[in-house]
PDB file of N, CA and C in Angstrom:
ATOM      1  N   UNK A   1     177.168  -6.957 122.519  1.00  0.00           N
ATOM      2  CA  UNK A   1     175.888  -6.298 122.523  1.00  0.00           C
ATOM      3  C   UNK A   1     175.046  -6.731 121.333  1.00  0.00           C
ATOM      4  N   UNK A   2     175.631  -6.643 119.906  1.00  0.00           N
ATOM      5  CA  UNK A   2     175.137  -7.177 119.249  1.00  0.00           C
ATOM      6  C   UNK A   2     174.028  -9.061 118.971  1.00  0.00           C
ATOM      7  N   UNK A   3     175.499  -9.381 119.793  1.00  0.00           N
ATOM      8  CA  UNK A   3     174.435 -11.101 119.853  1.00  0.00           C
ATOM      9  C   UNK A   3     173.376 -11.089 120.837  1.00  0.00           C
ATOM     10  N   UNK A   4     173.568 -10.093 121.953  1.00  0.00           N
ATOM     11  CA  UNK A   4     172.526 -10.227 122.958  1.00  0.00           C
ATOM     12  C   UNK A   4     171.109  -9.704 121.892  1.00  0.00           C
ATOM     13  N   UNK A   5     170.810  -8.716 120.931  1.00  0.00           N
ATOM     14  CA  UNK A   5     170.344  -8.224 120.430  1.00  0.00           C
ATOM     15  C   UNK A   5     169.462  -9.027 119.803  1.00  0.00           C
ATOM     16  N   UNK A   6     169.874 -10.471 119.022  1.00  0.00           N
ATOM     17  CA  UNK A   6     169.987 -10.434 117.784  1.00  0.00           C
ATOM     18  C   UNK A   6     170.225  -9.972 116.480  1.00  0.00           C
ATOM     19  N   UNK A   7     171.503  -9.133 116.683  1.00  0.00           N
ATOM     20  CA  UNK A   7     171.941  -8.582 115.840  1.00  0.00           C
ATOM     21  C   UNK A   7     173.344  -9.340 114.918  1.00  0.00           C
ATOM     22  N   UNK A   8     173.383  -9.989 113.971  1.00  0.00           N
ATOM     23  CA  UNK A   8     173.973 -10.106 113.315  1.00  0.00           C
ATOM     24  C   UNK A   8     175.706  -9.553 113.210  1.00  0.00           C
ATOM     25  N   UNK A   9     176.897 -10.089 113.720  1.00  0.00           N
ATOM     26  CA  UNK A   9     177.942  -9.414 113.457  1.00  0.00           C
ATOM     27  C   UNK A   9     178.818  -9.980 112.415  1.00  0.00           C
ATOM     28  N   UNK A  10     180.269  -9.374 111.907  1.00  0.00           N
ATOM     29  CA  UNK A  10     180.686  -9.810 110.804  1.00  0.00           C
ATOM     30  C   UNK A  10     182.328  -8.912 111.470  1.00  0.00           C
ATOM     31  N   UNK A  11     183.378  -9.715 111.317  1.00  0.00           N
ATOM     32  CA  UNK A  11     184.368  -9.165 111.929  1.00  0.00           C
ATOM     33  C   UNK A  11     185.322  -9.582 110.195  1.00  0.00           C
ATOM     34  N   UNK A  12     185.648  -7.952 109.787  1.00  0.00           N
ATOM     35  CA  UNK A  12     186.591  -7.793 108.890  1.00  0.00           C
ATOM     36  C   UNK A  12     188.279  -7.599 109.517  1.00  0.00           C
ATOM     37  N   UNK A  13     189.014  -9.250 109.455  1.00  0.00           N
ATOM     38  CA  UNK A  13     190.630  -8.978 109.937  1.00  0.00           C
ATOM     39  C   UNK A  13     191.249  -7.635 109.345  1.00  0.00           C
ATOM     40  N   UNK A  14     191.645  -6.955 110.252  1.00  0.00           N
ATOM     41  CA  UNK A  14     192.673  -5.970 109.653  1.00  0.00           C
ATOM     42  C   UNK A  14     194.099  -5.926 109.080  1.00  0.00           C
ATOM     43  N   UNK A  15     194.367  -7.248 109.997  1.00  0.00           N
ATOM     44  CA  UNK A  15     195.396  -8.623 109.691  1.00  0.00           C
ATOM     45  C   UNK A  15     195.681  -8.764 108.433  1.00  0.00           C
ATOM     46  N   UNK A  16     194.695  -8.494 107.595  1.00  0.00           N
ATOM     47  CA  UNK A  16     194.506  -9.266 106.188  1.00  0.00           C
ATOM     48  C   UNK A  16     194.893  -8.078 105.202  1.00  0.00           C
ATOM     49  N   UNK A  17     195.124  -7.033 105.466  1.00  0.00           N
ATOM     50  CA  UNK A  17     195.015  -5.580 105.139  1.00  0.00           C
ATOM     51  C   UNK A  17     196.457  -4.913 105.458  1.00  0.00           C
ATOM     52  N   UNK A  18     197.602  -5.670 105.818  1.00  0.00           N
ATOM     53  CA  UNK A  18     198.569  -4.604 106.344  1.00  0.00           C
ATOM     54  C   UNK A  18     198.674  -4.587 107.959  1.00  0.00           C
ATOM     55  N   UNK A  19     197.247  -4.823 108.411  1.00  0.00           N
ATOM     56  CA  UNK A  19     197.534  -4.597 110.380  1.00  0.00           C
ATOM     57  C   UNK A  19     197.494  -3.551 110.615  1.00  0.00           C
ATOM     58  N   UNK A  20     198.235  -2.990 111.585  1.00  0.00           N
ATOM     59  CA  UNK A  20     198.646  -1.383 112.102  1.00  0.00           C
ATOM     60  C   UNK A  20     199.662  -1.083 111.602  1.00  0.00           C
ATOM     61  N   UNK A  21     200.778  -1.551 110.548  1.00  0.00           N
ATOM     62  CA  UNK A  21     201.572  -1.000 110.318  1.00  0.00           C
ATOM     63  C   UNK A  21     201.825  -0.119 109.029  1.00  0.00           C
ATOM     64  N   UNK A  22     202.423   0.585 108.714  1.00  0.00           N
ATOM     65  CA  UNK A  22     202.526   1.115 107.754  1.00  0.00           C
ATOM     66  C   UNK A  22     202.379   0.697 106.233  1.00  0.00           C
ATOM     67  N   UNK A  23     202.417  -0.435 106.158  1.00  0.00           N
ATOM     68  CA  UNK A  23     201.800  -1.552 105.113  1.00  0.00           C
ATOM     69  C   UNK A  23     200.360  -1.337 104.996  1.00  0.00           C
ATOM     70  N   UNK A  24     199.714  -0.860 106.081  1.00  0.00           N
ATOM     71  CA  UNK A  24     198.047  -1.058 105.897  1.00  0.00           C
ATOM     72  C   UNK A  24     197.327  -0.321 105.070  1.00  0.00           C
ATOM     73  N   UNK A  25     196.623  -1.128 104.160  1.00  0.00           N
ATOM     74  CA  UNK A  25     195.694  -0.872 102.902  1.00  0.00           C
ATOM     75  C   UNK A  25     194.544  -0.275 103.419  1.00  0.00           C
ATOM     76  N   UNK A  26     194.069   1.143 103.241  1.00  0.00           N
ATOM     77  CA  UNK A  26     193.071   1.735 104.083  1.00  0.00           C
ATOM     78  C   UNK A  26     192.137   1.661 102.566  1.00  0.00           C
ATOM     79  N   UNK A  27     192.462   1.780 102.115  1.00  0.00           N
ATOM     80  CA  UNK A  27     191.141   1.882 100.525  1.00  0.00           C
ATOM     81  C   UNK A  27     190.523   0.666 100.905  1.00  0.00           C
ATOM     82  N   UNK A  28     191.695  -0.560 100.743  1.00  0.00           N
ATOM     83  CA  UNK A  28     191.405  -2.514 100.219  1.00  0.00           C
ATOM     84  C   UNK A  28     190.312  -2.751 101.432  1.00  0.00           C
ATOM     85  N   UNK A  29     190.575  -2.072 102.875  1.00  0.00           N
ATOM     86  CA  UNK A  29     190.130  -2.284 104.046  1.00  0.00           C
ATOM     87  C   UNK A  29     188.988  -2.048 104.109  1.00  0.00           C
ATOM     88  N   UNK A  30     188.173  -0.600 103.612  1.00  0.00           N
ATOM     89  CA  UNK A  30     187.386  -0.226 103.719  1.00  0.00           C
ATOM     90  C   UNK A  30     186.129  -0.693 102.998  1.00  0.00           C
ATOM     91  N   UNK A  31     186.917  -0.858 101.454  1.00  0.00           N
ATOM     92  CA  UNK A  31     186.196  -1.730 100.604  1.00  0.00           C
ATOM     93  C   UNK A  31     185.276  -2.802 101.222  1.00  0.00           C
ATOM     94  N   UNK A  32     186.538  -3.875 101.994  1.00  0.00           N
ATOM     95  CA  UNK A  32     185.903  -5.005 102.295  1.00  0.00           C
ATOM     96  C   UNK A  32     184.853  -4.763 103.337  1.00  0.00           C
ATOM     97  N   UNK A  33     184.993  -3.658 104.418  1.00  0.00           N
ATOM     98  CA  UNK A  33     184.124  -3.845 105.192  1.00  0.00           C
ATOM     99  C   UNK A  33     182.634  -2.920 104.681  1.00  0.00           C
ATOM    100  N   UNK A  34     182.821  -2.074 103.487  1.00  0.00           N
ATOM    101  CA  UNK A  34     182.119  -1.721 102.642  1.00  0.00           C
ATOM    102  C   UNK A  34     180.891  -2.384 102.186  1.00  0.00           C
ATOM    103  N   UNK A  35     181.735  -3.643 101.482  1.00  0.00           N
ATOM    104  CA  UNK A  35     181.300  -4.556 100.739  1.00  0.00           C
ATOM    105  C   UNK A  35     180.249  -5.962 101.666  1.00  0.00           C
ATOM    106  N   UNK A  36     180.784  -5.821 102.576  1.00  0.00           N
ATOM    107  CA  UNK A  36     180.123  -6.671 103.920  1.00  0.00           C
ATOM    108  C   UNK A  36     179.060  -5.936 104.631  1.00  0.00           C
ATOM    109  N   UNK A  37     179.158  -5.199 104.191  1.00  0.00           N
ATOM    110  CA  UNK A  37     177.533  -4.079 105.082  1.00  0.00           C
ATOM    111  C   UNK A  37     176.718  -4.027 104.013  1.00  0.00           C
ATOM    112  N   UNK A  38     176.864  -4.245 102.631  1.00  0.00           N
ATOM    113  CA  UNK A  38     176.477  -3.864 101.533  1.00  0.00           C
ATOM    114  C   UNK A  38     175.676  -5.478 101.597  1.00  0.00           C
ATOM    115  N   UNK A  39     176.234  -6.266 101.970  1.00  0.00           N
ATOM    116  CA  UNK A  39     175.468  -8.085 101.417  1.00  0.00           C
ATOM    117  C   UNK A  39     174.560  -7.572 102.448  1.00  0.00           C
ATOM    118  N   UNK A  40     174.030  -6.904 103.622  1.00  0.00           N
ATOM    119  CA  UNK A  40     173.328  -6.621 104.428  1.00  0.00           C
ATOM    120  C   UNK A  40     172.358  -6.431 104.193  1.00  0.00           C
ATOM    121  N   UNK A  41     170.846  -5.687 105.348  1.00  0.00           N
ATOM    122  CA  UNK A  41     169.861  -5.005 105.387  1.00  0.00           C
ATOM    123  C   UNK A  41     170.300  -3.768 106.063  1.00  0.00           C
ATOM    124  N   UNK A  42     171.525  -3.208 105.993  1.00  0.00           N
ATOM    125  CA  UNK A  42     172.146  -1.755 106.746  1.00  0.00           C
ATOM    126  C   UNK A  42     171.254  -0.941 106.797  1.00  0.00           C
ATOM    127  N   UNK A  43     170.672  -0.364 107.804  1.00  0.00           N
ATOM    128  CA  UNK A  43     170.004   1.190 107.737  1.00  0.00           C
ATOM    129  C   UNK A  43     170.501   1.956 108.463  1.00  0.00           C
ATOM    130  N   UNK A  44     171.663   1.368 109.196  1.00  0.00           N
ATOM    131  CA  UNK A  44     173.034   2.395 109.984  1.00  0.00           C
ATOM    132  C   UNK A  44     173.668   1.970 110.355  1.00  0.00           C
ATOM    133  N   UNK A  45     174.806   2.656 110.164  1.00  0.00           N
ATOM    134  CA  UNK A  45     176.280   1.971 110.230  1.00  0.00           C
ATOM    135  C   UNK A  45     176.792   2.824 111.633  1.00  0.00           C
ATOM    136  N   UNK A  46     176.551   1.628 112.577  1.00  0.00           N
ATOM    137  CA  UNK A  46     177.316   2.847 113.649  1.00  0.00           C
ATOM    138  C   UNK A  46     178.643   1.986 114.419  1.00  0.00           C
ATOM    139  N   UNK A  47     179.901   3.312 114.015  1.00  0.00           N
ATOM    140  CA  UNK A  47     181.111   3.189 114.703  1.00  0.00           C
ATOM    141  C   UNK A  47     181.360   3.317 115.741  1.00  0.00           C
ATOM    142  N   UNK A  48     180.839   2.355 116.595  1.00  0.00           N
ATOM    143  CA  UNK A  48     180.821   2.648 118.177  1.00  0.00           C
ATOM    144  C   UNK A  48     182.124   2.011 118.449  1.00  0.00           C
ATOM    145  N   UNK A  49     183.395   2.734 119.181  1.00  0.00           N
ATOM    146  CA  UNK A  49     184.793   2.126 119.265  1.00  0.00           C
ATOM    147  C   UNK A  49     185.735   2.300 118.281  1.00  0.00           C
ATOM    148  N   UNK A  50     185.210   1.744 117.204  1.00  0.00           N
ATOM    149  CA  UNK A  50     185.556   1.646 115.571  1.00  0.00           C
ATOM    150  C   UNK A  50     186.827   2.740 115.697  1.00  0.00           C
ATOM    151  N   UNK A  51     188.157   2.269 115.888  1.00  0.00           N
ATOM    152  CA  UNK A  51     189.778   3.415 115.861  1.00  0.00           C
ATOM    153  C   UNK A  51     190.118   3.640 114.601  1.00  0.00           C
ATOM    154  N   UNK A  52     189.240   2.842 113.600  1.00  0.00           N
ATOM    155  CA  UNK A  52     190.246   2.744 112.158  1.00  0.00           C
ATOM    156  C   UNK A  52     189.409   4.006 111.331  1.00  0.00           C
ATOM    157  N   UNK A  53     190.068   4.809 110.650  1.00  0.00           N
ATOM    158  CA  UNK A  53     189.099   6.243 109.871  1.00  0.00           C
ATOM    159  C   UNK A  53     189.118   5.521 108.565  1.00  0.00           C
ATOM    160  N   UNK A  54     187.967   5.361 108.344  1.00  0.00           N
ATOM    161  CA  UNK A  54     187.598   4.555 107.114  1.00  0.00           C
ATOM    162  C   UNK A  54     187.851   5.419 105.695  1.00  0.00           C
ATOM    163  N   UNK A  55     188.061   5.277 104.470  1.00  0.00           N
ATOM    164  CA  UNK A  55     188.007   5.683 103.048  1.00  0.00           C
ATOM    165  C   UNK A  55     186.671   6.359 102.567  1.00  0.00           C
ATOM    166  N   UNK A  56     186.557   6.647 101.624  1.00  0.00           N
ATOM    167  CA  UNK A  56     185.551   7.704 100.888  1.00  0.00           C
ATOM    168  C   UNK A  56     184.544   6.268 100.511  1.00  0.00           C
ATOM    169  N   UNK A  57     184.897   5.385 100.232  1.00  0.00           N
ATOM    170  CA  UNK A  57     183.937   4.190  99.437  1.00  0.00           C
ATOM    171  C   UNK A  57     182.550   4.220 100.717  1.00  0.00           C
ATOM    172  N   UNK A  58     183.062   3.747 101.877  1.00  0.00           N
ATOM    173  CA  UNK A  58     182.012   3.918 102.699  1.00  0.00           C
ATOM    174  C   UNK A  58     181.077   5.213 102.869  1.00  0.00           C
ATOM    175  N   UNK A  59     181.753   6.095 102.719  1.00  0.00           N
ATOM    176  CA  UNK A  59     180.616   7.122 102.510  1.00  0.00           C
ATOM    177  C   UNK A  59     179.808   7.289 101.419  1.00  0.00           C
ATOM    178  N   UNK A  60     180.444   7.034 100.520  1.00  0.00           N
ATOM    179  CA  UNK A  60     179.780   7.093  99.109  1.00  0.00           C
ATOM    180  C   UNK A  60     178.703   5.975  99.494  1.00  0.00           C
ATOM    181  N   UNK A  61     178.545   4.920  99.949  1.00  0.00           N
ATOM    182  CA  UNK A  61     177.477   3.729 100.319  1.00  0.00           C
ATOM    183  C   UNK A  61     176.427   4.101 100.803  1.00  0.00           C
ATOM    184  N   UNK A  62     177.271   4.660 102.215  1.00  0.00           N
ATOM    185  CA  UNK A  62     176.258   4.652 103.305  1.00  0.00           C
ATOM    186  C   UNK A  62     176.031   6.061 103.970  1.00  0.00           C
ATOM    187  N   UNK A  63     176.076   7.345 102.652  1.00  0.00           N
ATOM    188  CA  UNK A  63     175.824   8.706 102.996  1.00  0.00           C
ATOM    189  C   UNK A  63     175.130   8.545 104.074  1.00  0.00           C
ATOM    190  N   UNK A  64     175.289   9.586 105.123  1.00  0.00           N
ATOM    191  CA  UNK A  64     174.205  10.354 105.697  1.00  0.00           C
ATOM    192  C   UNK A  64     173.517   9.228 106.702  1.00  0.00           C
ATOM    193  N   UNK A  65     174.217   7.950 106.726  1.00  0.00           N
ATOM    194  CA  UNK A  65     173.743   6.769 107.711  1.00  0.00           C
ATOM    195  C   UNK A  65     174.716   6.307 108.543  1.00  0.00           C
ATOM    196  N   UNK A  66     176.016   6.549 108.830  1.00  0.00           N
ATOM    197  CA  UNK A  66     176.829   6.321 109.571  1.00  0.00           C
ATOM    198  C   UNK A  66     176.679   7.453 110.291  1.00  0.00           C
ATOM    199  N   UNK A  67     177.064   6.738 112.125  1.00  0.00           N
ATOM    200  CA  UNK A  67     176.893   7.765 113.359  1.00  0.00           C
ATOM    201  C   UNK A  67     178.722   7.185 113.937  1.00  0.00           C
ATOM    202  N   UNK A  68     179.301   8.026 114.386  1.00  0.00           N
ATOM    203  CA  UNK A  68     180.432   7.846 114.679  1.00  0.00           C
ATOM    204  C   UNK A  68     180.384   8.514 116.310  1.00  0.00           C
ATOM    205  N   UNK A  69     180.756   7.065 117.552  1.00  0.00           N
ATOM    206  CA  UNK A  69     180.685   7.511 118.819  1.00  0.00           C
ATOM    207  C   UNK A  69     181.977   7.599 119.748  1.00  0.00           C
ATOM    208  N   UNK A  70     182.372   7.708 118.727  1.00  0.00           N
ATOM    209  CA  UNK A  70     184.028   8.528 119.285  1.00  0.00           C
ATOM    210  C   UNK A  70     184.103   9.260 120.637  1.00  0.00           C
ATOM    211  N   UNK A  71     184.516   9.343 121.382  1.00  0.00           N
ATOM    212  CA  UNK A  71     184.416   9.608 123.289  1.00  0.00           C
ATOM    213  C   UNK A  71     184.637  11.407 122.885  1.00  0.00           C
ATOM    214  N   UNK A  72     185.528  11.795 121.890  1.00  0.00           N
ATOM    215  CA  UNK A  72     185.988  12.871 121.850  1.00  0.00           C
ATOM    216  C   UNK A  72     184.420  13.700 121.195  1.00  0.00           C
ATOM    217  N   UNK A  73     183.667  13.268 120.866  1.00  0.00           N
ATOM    218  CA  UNK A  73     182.208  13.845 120.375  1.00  0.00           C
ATOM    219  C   UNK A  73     181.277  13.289 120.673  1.00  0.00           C
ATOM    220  N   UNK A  74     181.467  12.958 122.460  1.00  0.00           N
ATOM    221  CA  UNK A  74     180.660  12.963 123.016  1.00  0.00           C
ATOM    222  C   UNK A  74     180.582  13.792 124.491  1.00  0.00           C
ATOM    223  N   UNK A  75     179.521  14.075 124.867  1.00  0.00           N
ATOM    224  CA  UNK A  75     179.788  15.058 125.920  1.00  0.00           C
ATOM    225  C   UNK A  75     180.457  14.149 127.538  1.00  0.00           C
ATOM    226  N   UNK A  76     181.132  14.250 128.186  1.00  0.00           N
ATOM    227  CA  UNK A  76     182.043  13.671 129.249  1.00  0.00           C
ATOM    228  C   UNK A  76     180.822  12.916 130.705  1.00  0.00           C
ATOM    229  N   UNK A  77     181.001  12.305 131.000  1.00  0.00           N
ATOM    230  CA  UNK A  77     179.820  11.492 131.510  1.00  0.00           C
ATOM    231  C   UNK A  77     180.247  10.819 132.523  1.00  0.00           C
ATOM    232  N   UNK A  78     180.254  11.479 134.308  1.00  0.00           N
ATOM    233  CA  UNK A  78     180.387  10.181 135.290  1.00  0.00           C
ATOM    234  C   UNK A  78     180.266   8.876 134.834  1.00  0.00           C
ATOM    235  N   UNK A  79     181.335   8.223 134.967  1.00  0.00           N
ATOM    236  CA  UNK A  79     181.753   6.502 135.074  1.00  0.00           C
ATOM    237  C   UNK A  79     181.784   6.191 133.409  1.00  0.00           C
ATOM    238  N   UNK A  80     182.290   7.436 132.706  1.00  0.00           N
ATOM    239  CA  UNK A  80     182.496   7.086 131.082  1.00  0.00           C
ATOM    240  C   UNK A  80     183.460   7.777 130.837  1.00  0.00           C
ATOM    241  N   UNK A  81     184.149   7.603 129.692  1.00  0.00           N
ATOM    242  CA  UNK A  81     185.292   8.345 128.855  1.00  0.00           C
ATOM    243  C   UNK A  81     185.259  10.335 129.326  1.00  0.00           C
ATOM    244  N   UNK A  82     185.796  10.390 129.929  1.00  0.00           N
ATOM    245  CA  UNK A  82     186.174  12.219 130.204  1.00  0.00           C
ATOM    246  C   UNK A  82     187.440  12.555 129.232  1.00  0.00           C
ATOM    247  N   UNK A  83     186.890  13.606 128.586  1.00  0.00           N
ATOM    248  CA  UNK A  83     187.312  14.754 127.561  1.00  0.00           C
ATOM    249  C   UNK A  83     187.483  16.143 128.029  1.00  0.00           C
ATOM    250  N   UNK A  84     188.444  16.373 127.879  1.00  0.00           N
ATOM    251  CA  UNK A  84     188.937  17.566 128.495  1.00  0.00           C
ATOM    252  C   UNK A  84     187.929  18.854 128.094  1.00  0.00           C
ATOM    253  N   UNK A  85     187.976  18.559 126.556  1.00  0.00           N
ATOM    254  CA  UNK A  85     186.936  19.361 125.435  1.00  0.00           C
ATOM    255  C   UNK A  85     186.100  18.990 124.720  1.00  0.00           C
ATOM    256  N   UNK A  86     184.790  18.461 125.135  1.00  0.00           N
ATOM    257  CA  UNK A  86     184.050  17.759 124.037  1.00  0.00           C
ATOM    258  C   UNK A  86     184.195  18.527 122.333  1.00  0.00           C
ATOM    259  N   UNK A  87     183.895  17.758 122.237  1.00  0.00           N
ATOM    260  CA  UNK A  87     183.724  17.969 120.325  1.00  0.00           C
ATOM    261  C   UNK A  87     182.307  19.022 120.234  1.00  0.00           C
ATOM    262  N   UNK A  88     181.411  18.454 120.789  1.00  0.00           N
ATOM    263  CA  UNK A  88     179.929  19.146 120.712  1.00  0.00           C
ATOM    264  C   UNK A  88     179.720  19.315 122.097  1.00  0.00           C
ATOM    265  N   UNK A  89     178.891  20.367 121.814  1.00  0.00           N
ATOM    266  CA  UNK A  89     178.323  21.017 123.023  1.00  0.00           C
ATOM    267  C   UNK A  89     176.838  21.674 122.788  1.00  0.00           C
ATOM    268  N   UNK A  90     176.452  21.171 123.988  1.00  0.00           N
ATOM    269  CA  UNK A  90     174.830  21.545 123.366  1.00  0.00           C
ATOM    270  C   UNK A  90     173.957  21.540 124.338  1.00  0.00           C
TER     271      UNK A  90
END
């Protein structure tokens, strides 16, 4: 979606960090992808998919500008992710 956009992407290995296993550096991780939104023009950081729960560094960055679209806080939607219990309701 992004390249259709012209939007600029940047893929931080998790590989490089530990992976999924119990080895994985969630501070070192966050940093880097921290630090890669930061060389940016960011005016929102949105976790669309995004499984990994990022560290405090990113918030400290990008207060109050990250949107997180997690299926579980979103309301349940013919031909999309169904949630037993949305998160929000409104």
């Amino acid at each position: 979606m992004a390249a259709i956009s012209g939007i600029e992407s940047v893929l931080v290995e998790r590989g490089a960090f530990g992976g999924f296993g119990a080895s994985f550096e969630r501070l070192a991780f966050t940093q880097a992808v921290t630090d890669e939104l930061s060389d940016r023009p960011v005016d929102l950081v949105a976790m669309a998919g995004f499984g990994t729960v990022l560290a405090q560094p990113i918030h400290d960055r990008f207060g109050g500008r990250i949107l997180n679209t997690h299926p579980r806080c979103s309301r349940p939607s013919p031909g999309g992710t169904q949630s037993k219990r949305p998160s929000l309701r409104g």
